[in-house]
Protein backbone atom coordinates (compact mmCIF):
# COMPACT_ATOMS: atom_id res chain seq x y z
CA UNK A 1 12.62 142.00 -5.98
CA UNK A 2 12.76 144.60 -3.24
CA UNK A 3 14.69 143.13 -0.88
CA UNK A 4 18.28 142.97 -0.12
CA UNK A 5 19.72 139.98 -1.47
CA UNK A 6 17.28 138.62 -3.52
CA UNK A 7 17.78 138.80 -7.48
CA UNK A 8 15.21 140.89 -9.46
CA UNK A 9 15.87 138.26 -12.81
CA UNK A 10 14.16 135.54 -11.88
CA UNK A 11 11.71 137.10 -10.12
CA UNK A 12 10.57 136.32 -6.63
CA UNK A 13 7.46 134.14 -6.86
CA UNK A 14 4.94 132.70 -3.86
CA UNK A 15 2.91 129.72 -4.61
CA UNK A 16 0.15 127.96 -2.43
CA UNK A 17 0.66 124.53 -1.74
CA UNK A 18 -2.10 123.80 0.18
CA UNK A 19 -5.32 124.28 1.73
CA UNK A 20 -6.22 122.98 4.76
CA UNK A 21 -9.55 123.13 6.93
CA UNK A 22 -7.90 126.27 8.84
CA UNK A 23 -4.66 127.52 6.81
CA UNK A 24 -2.91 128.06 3.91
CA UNK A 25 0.36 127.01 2.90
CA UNK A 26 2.04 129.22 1.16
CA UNK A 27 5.57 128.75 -0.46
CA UNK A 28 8.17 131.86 -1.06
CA UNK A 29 11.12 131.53 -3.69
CA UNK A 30 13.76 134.02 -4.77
CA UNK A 31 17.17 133.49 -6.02
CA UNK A 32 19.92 134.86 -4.11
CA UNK A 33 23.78 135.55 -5.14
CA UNK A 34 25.91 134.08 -2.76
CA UNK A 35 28.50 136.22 -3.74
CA UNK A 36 27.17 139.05 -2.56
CA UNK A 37 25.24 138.09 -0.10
CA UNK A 38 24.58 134.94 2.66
CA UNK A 39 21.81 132.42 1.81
CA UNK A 40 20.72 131.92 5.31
CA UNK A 41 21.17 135.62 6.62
CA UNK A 42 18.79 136.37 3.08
CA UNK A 43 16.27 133.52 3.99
CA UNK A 44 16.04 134.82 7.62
CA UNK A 45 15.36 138.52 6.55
CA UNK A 46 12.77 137.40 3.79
CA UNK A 47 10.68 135.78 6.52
CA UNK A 48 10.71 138.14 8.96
CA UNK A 49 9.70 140.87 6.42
CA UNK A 50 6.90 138.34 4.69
CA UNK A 51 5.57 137.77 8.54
CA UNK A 52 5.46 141.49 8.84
CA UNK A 53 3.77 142.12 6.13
CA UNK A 54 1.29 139.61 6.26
CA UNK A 55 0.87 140.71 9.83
CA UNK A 56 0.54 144.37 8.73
CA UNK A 57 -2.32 143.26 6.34
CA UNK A 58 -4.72 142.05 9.14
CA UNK A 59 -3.83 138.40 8.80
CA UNK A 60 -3.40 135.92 12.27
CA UNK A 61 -0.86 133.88 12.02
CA UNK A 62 -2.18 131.31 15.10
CA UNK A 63 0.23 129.27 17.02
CA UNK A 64 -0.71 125.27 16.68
CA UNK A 65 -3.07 124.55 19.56
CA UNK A 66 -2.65 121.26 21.59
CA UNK A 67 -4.60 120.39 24.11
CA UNK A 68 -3.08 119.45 27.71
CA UNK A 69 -4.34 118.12 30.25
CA UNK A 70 -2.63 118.05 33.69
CA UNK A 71 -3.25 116.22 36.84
CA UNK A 72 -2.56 118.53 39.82
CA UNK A 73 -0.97 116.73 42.62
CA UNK A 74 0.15 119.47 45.10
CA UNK A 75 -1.38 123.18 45.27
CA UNK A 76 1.60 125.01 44.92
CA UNK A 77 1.10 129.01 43.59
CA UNK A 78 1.92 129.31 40.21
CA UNK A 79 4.83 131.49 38.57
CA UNK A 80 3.84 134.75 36.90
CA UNK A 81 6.05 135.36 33.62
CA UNK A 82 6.94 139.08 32.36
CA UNK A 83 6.48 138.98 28.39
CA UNK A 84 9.31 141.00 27.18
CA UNK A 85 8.55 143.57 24.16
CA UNK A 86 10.00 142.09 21.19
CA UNK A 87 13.14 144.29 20.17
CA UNK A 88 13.37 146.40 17.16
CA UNK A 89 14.37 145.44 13.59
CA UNK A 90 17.72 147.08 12.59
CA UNK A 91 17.40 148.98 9.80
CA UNK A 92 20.16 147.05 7.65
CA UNK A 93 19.92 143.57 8.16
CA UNK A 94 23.56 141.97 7.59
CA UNK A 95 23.06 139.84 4.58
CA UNK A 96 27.35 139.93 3.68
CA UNK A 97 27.99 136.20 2.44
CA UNK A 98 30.22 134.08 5.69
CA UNK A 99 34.04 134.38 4.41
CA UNK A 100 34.69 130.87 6.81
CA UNK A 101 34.74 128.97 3.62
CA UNK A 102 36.92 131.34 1.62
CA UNK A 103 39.44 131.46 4.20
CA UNK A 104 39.77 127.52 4.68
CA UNK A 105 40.12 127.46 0.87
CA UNK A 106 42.57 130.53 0.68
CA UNK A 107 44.48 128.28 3.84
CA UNK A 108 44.28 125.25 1.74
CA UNK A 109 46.09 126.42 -1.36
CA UNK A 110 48.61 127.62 0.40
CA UNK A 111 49.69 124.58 2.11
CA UNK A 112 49.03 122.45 -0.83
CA UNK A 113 50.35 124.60 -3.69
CA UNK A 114 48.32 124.94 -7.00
CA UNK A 115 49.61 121.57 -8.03
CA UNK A 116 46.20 120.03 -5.62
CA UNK A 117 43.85 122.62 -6.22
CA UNK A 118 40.81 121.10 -7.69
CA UNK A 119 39.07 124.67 -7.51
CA UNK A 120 41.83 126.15 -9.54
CA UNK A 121 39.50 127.31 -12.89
CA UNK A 122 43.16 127.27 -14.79
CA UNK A 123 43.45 123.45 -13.61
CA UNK A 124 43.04 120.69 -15.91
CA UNK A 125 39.75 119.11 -16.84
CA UNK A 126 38.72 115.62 -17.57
């Protein structure tokens, strides 16, 4: 696949859903091992790289225009914002799987015993 996270077997595959009068809507998929690494730490990296990339290949990606229209009532000067610089991409995005779940279960079967653990693979089946 490329990418940190992602599994190589299946492979990664984009797909357009749509076509509007202005855009294309274009789907990513990838499989990801939550084992090794967190879904929506994986998802999060994918887009930013796919933006980049499609960015990086000459292509706008416009913001949805609405149109406003405001009634002034007082002539008050307006505020001037300072746009920041956006800040760097680390290098090694952190795409570890969240442990939160594994500890709650690890705290779980140790009140309860292995008598109530339904996750227990040596645990009896129906």
């Amino acid at each position: 696949s490329g990418m940190a996270g992602v599994l190589a077997d299946p492979a990664p595959t984009a797909l357009i859903e749509e076509l509007g009068d202005s855009s294309v809507l274009i789907r990513f998929y990838g499989w990801v091992d939550q084992r090794e690494a967190g879904f929506y730490k994986v998802k999060s990296e994918a887009i930013r790289q796919i933006k980049t990339v499609l960015e990086d290949a000459g292509m706008d990606l416009p913001e949805p225009i609405y149109r406003v229209h405001l009634v002034e009532t007082t002539k008050a000067p307006a505020a001037r914002l300072e746009k920041k610089a956006p800040e760097p991409a680390a290098s090694s995005p952190d795409i570890q799987p969240e442990d939160a779940l594994d500890r709650q279960i690890a705290e779980d079967r140790a009140e309860t015993g292995s008598s109530g653990d339904l996750l227990d693979t040596a645990a009896p089946t129906e």
